[in-house]
N, C-alpha and C. Protein backbone atom coordinates (compact mmCIF):
# COMPACT_ATOMS: atom_id res chain seq x y z
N UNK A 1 -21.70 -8.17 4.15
CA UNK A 1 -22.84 -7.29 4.26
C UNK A 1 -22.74 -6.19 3.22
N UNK A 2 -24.01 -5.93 2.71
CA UNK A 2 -24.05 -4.99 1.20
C UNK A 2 -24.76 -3.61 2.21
N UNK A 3 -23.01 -2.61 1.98
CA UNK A 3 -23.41 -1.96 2.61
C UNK A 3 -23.65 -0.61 1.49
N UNK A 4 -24.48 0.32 2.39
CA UNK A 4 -24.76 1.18 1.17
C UNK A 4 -25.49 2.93 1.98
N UNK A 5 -24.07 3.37 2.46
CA UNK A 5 -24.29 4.36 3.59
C UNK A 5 -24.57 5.78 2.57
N UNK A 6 -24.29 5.49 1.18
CA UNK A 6 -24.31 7.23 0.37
C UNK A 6 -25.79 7.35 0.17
N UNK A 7 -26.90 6.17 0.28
CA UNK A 7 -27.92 7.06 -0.03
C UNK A 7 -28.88 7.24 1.01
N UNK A 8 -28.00 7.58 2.54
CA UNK A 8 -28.60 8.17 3.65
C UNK A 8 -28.41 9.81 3.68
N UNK A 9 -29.16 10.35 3.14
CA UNK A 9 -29.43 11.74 3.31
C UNK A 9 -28.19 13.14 3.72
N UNK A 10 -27.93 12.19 4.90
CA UNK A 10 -26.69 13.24 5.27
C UNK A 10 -25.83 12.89 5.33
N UNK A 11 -25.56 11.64 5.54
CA UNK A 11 -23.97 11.30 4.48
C UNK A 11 -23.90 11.65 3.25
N UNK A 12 -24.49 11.55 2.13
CA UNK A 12 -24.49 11.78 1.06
C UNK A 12 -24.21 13.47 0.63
N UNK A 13 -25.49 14.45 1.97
CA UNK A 13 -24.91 15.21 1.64
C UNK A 13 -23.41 15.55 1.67
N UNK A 14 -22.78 15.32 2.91
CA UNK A 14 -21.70 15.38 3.38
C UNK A 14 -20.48 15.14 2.57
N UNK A 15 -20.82 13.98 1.52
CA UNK A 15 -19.90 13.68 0.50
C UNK A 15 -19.64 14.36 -0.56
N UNK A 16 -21.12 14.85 -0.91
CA UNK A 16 -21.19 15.74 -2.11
C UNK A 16 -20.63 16.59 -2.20
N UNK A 17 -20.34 17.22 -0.65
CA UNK A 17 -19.53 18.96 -0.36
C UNK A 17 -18.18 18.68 -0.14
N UNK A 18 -17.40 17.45 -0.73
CA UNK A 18 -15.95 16.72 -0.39
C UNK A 18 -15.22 17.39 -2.06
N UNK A 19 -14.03 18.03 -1.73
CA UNK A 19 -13.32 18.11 -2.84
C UNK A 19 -13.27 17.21 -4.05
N UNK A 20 -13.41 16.00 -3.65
CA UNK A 20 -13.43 14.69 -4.96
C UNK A 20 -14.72 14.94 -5.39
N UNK A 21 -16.12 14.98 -4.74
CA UNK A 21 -17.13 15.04 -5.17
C UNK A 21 -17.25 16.06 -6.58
N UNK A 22 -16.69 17.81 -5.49
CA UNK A 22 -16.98 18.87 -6.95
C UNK A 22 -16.02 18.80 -7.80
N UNK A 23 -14.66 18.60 -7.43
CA UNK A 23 -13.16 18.72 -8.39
C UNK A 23 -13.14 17.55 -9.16
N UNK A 24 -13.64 16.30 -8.85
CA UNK A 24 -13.33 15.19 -9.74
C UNK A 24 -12.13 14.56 -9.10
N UNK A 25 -11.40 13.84 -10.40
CA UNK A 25 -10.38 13.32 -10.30
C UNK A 25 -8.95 14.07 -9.51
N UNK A 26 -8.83 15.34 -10.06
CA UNK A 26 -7.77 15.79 -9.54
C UNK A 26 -7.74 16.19 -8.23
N UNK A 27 -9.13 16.27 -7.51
CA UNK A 27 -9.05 16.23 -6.21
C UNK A 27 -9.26 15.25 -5.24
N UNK A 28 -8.55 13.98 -5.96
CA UNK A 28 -8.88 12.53 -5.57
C UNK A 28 -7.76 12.40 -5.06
N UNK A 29 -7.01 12.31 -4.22
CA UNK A 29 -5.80 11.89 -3.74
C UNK A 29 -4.87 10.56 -4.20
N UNK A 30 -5.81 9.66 -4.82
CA UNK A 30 -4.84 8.52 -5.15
C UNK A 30 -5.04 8.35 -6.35
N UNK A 31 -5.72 9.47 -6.96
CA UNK A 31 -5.91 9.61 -8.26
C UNK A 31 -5.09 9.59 -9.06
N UNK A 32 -3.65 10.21 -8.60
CA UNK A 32 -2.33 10.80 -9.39
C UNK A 32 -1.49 9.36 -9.19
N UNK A 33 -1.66 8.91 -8.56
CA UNK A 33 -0.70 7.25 -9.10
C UNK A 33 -1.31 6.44 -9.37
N UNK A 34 -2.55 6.36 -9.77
CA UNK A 34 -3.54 5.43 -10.48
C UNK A 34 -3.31 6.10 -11.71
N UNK A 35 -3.59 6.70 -12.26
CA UNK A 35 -3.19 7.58 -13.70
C UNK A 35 -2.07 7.36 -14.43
N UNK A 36 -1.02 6.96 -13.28
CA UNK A 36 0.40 6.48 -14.34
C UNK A 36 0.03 4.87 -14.03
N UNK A 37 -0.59 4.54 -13.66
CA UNK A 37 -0.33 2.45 -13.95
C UNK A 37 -1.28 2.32 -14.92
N UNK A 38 -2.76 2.64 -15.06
CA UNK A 38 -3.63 2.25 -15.96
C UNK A 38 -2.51 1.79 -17.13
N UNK A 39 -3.34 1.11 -17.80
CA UNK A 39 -3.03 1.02 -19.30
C UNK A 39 -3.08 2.01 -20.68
N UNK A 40 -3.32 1.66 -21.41
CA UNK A 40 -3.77 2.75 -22.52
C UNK A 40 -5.13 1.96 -22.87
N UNK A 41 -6.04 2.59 -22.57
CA UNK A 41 -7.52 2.27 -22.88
C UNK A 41 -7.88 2.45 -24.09
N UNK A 42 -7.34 2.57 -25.14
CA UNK A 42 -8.14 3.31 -26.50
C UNK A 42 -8.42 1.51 -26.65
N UNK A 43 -9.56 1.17 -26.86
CA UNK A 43 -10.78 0.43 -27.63
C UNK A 43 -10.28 -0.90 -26.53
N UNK A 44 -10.33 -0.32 -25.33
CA UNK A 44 -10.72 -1.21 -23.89
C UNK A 44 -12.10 -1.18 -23.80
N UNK A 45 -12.71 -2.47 -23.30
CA UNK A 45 -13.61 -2.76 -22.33
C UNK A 45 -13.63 -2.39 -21.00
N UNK A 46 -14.28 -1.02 -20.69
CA UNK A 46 -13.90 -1.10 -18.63
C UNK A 46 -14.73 -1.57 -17.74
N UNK A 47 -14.74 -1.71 -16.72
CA UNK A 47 -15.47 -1.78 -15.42
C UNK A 47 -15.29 -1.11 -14.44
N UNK A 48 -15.48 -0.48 -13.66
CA UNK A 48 -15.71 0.41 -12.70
C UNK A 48 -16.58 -0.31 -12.19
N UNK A 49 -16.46 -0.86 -10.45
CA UNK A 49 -16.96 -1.18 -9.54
C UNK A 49 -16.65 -0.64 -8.65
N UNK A 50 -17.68 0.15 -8.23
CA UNK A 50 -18.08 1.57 -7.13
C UNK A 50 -17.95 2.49 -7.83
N UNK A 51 -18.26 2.58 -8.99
CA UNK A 51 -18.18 3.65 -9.81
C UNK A 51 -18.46 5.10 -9.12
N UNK A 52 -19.11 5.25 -7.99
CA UNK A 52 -19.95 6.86 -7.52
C UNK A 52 -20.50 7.46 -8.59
N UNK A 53 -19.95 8.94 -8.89
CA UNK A 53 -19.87 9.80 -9.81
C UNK A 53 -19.93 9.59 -11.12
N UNK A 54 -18.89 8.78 -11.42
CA UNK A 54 -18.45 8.03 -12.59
C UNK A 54 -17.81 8.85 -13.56
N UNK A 55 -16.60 9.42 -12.23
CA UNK A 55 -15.36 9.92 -13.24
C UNK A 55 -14.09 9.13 -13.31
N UNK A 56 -13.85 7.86 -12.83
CA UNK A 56 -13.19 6.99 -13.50
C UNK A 56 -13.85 6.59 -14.97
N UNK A 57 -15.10 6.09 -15.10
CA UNK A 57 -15.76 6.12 -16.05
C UNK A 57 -15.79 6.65 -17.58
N UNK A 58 -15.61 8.29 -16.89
CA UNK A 58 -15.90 9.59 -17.94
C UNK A 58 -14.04 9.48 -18.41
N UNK A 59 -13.67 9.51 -17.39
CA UNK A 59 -11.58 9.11 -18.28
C UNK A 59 -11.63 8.47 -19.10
N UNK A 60 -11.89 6.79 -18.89
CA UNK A 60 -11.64 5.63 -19.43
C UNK A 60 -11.99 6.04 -20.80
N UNK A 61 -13.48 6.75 -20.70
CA UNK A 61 -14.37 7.03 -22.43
C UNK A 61 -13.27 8.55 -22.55
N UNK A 62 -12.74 8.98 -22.22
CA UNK A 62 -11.98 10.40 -22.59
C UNK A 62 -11.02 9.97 -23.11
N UNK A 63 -10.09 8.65 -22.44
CA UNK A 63 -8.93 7.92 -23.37
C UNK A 63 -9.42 6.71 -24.48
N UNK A 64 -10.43 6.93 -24.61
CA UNK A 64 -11.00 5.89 -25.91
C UNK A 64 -11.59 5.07 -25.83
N UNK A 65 -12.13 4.59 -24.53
CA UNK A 65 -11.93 3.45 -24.36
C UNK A 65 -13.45 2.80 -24.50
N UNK A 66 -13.60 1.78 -25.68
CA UNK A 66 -14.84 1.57 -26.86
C UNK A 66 -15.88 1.68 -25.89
N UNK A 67 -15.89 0.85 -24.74
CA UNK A 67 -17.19 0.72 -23.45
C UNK A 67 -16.95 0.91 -22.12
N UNK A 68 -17.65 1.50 -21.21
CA UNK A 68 -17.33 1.45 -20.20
C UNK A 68 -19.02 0.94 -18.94
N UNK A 69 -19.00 0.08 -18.55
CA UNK A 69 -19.83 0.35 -17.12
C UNK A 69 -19.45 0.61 -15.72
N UNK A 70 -19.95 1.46 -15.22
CA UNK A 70 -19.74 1.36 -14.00
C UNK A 70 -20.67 0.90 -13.03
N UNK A 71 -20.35 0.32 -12.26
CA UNK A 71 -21.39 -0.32 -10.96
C UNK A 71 -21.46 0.18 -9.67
N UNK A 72 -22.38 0.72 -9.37
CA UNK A 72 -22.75 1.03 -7.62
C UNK A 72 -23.77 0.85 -7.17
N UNK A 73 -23.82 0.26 -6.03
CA UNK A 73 -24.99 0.07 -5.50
C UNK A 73 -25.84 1.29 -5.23
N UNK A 74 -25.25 2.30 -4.65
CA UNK A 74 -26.13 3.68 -4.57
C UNK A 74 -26.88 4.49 -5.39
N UNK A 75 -27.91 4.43 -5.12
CA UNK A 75 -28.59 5.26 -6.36
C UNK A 75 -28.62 6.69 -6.71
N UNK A 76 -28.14 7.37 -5.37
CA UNK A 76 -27.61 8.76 -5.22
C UNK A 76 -26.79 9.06 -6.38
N UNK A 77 -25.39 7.81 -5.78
CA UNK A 77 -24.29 7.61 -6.64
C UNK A 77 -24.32 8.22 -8.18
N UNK A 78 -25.33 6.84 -8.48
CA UNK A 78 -25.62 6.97 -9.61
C UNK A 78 -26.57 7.94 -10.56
N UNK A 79 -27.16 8.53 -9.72
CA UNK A 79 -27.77 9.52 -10.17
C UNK A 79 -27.23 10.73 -10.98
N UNK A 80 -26.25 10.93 -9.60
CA UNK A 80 -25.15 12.05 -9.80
C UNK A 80 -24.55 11.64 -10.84
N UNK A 81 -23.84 9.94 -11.32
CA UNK A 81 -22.90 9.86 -12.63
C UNK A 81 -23.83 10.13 -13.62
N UNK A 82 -25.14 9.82 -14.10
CA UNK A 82 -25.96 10.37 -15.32
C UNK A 82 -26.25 11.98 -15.63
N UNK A 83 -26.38 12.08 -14.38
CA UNK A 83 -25.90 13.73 -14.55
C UNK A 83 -25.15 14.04 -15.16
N UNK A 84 -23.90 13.87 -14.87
CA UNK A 84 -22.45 14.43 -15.02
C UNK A 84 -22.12 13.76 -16.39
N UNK A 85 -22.77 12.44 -16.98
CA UNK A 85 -22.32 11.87 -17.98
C UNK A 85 -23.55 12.37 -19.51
N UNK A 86 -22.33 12.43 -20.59
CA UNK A 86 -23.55 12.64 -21.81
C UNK A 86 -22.70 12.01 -22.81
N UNK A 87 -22.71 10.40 -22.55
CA UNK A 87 -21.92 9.30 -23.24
C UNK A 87 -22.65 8.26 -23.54
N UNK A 88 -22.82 7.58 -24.49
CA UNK A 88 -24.08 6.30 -24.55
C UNK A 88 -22.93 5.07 -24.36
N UNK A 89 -21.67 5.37 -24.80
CA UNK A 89 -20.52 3.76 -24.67
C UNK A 89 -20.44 4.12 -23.03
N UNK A 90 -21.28 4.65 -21.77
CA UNK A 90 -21.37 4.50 -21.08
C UNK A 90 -22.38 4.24 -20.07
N UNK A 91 -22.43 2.39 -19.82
CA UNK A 91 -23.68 2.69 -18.96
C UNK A 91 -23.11 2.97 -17.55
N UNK A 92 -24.49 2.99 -16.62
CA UNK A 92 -24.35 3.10 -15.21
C UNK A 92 -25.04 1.94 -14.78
N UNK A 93 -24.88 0.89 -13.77
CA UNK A 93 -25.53 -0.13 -13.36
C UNK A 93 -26.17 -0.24 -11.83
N UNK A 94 -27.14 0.10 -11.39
CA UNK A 94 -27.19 -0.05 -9.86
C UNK A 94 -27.52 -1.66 -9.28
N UNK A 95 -26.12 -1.87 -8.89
CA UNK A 95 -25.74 -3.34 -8.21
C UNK A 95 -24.96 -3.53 -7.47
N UNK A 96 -24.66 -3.86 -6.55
CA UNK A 96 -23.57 -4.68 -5.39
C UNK A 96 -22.54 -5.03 -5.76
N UNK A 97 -21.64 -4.43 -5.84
CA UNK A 97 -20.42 -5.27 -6.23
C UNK A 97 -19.92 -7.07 -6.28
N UNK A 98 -20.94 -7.68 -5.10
CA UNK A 98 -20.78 -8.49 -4.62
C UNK A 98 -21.79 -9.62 -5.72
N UNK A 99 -22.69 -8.92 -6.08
CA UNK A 99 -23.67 -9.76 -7.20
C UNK A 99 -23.07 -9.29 -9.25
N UNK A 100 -22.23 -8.32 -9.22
CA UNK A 100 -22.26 -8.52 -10.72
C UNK A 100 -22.01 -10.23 -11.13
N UNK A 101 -22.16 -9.97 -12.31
CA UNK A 101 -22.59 -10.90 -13.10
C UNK A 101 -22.45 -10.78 -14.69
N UNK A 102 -21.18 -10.44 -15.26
CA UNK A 102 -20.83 -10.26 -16.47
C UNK A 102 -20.31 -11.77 -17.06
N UNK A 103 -20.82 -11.28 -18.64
CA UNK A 103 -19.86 -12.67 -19.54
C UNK A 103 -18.61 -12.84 -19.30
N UNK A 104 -18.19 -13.71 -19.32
CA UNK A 104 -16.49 -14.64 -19.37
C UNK A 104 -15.91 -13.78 -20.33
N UNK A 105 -14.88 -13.13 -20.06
CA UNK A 105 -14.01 -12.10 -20.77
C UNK A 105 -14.72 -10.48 -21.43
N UNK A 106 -15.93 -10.09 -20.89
CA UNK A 106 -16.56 -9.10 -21.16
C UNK A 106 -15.55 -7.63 -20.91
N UNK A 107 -14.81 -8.38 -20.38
CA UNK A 107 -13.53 -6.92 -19.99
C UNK A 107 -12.28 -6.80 -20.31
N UNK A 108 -11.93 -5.66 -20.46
CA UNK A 108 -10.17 -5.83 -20.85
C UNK A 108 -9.10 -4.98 -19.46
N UNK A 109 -10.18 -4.22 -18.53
CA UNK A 109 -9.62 -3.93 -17.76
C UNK A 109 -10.73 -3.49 -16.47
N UNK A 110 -10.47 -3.97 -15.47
CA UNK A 110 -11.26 -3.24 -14.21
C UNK A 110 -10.85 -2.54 -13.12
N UNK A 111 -11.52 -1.33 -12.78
CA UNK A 111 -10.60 -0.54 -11.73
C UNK A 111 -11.90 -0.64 -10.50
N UNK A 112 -11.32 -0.28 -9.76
CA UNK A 112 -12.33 -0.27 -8.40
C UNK A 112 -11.37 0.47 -7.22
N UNK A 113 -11.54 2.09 -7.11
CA UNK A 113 -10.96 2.95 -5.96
C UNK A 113 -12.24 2.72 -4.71
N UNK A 114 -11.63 3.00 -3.98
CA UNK A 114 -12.01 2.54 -2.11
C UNK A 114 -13.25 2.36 -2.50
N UNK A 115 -13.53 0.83 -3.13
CA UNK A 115 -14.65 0.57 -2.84
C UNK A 115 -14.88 -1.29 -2.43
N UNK A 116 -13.41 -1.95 -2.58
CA UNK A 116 -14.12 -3.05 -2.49
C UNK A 116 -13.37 -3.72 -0.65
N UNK A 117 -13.33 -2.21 -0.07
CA UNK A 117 -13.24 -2.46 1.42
C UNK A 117 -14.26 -2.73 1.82
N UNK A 118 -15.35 -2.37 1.60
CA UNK A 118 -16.72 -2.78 2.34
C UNK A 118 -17.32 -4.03 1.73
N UNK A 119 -16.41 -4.59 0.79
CA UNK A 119 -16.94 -6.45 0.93
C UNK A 119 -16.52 -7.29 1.67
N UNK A 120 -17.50 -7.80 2.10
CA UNK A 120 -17.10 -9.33 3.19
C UNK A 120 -16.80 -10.28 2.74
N UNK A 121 -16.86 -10.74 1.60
CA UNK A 121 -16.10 -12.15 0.57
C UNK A 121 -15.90 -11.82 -0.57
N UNK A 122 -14.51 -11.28 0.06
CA UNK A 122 -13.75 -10.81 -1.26
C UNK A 122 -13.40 -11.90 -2.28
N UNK A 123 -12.77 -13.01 -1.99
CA UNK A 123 -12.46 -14.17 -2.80
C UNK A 123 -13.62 -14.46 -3.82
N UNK A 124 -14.90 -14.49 -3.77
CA UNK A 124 -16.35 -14.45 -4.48
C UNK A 124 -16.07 -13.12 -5.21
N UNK A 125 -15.77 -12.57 -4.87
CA UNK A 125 -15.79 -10.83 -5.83
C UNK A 125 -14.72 -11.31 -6.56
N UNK A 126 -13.52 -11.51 -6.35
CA UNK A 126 -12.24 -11.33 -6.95
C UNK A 126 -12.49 -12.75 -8.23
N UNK A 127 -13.23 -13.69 -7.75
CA UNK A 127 -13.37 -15.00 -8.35
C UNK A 127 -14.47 -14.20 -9.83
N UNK A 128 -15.26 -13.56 -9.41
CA UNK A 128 -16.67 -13.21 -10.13
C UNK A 128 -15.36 -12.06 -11.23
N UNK A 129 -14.52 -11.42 -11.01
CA UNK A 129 -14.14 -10.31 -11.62
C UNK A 129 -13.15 -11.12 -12.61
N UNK A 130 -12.48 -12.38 -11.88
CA UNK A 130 -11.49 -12.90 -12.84
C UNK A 130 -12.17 -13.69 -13.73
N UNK A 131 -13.13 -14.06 -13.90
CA UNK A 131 -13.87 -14.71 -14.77
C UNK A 131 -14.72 -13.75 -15.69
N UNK A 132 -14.88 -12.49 -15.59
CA UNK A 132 -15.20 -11.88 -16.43
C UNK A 132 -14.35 -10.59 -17.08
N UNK A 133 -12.91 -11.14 -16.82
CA UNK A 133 -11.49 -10.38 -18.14
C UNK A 133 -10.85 -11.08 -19.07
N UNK A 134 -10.85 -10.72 -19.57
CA UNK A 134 -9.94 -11.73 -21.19
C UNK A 134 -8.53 -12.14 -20.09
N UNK A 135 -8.11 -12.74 -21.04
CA UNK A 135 -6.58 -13.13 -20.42
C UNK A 135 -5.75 -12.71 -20.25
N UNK A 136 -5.01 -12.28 -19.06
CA UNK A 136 -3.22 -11.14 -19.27
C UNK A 136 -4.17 -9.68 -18.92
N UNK A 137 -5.93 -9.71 -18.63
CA UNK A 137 -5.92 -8.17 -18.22
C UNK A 137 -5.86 -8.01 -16.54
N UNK A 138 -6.52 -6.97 -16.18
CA UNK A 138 -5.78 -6.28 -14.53
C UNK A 138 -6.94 -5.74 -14.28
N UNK A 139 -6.71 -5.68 -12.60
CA UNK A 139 -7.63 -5.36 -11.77
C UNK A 139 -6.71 -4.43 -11.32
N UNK A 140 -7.44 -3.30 -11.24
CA UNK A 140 -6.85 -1.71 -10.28
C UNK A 140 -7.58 -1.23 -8.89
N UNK A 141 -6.39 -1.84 -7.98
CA UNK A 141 -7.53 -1.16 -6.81
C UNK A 141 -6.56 -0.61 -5.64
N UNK A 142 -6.84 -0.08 -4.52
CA UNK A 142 -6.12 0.70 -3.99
C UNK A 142 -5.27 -0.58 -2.74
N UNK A 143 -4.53 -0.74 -2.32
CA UNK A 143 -4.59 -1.76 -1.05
C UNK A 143 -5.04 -1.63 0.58
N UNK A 144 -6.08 -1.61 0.18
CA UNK A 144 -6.98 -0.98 2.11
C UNK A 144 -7.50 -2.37 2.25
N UNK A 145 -6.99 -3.23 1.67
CA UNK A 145 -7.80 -4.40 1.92
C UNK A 145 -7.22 -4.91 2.26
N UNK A 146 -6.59 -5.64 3.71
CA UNK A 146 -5.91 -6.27 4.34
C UNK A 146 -6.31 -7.52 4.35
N UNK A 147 -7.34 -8.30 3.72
CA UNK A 147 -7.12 -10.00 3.04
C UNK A 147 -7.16 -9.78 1.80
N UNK A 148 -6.75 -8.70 0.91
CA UNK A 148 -6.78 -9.27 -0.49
C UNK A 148 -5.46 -10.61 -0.71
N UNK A 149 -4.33 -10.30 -0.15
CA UNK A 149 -3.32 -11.30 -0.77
C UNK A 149 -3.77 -12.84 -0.56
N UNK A 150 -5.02 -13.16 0.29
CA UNK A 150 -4.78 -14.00 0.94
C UNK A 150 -6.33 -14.68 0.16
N UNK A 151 -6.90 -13.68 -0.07
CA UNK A 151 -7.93 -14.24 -0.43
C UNK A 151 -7.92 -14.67 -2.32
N UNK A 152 -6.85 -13.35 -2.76
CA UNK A 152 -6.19 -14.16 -4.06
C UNK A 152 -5.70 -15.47 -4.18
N UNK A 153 -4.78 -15.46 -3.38
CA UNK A 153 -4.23 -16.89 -2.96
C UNK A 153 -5.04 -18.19 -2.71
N UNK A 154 -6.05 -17.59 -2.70
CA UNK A 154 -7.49 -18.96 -1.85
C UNK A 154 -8.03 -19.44 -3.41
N UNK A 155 -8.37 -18.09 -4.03
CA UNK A 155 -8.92 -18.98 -5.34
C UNK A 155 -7.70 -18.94 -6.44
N UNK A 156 -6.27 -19.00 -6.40
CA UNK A 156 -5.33 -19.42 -7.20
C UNK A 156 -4.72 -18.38 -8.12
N UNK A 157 -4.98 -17.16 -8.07
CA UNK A 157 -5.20 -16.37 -9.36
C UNK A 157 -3.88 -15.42 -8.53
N UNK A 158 -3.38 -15.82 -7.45
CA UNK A 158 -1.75 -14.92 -7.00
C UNK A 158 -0.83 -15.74 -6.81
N UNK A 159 0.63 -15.13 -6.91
CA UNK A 159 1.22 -15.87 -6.68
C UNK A 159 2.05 -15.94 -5.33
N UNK A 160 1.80 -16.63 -4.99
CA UNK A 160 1.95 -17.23 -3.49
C UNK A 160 2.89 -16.91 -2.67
N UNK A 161 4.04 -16.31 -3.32
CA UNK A 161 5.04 -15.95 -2.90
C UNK A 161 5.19 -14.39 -1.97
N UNK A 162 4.22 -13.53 -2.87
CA UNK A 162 3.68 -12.57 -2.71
C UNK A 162 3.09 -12.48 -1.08
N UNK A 163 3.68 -11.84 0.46
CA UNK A 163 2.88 -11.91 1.54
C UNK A 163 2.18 -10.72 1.75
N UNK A 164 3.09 -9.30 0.79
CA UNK A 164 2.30 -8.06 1.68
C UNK A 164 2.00 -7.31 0.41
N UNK A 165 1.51 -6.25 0.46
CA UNK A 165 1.66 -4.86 -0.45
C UNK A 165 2.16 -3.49 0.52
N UNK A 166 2.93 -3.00 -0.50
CA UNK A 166 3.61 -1.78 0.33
C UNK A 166 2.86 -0.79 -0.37
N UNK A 167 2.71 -0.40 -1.45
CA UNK A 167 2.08 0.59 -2.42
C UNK A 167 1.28 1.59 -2.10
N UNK A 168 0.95 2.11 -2.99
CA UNK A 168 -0.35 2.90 -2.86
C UNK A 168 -1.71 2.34 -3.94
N UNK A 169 -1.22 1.45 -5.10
CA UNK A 169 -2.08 0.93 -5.51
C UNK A 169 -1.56 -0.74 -6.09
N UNK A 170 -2.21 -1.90 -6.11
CA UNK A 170 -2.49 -2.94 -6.75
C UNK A 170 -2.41 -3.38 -8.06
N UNK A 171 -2.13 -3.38 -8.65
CA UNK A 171 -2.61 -4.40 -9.71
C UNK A 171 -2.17 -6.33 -9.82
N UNK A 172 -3.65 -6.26 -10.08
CA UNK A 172 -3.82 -7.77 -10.09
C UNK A 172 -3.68 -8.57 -11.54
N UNK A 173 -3.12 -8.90 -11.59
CA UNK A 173 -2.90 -9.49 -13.03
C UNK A 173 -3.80 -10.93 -13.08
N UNK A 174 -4.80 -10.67 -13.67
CA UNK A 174 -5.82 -11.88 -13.55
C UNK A 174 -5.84 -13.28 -14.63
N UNK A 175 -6.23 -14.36 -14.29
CA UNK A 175 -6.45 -15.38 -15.25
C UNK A 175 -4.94 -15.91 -15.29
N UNK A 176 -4.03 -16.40 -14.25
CA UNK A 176 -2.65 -16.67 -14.41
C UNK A 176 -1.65 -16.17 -14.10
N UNK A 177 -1.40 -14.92 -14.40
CA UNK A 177 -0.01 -14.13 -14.15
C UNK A 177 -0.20 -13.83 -12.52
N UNK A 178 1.32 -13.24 -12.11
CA UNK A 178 1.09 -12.80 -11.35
C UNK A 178 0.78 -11.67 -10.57
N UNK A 179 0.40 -11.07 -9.15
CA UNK A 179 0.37 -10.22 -8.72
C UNK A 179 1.16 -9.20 -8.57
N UNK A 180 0.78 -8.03 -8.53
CA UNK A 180 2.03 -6.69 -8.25
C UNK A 180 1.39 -5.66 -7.19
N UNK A 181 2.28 -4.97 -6.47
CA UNK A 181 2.06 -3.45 -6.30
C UNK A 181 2.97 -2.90 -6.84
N UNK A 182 2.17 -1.93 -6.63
CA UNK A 182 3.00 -0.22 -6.83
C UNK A 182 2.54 0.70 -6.03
C-alpha cells in the first residue's frame, strides 16, 4: 500500500516543527553514521528515494556529485525540497517508490533513510533499484526493515549466508556482491 501520510495537513505540519525538518542533516539522528559509509560522490549518479526535503540530495550535489534525483511521493515533501534547493543537477520527482522506473545502470549510488519501511513488496523495489545501478554500486538504507534479508535473498542479489543485521545502517552491494551492515 502507497502510503502517503505527509501531505495530510497536520501531520505535515507536525513534521515540519521536528528538529530534522528545520536543522537538516545534523539534526537527523542516523545521519552521523550514514556520513561515514557513503562513498565519495564527486561525479556520482544519486538517487534518493523518499527524498522529503531533499537534504540528502543537497549533500550528494555539495560533495560533487554530477546528478542527483530524489523521489517522493509527497508533494508537501517536495515542495519544501524546491524551496530549499537552487541546483538544476538536481531534480525532484513526485512518485512512489514502489513505481520508479529508471534506465539499467542510470545510478552509481542510492540512499533511501526511513523510507522504504512503508513498502509492502520490497523484493519489486529492491529488484526495480538493482536494475537501475551500474555494477559493484550500493544501496544505503537504515535496517527497520525486518524482511529486507529475506526478500534480498528471494531475488538473488544477497548472500545467503547473511540471517540478520545488527547495525544502524545497510549497505547493499547490488548486481552480485555481497551484502553488509554497519
Amino acid at each position: 500500500m502507497k502510503q502517503n501520510k505527509y501531505d495530510e495537513v497536520e501531520f505535515f505540519d507536525n513534521y515540519s516543527k521536528m528538529a530534522r525538518s528545520i536543522q537538516g542533516l545534523d539534526a537527523a539522528g542516523e545521519w552521523h553514521e550514514l556520513q561515514t559509509l557513503l562513498p565519495d560522490l564527486k561525479d556520482k549518479r544519486v538517487l534518493d528515494l523518499g527524498c522529503g526535503f531533499g537534504w540528502h540530495c543537497r549533500y550528494a550535489r555539495e560533495q560533487q556529485a554530477s546528478s542527483v534525483i530524489g523521489v517522493d511521493l509527497s508533494e508537501n515533501m517536495l515542495q519544501r525540497a524546491r524551496e530549499m534547493t537552487d541546483d538544476p543537477q538536481i531534480q525532484y520527482k513526485q512518485l512512489a517508490i514502489e513505481d520508479i522506473d529508471f534506465a539499467a545502470g542510470q545510478f552509481d549510488v542510492v540512499i533511501s533513510s526511513l523510507a522504504l519501511h512503508y513498502i509492502e513488496r520490497l523484493d519489486t523495489v529492491y529488484a526495480k533499484i538493482n536494475d537501475c545501478l551500474v555494477e559493484g554500486a550500493h544501496l544505503y538504507y537504515p535496517p527497520n526493515i525486518p524482511s529486507s534479508p529475506l526478500a534480498l535473498r528471494r531475488i538473488g542479489i544477497m548472500d545467503p549466508k547473511v540471517r540478520s543485521c545488527t547495525g544502524p545502517w545497510m549497505i547493499t552491494t547490488m548486481k552480485g556482491s555481497v551484502w553488509r551492515t554497519f
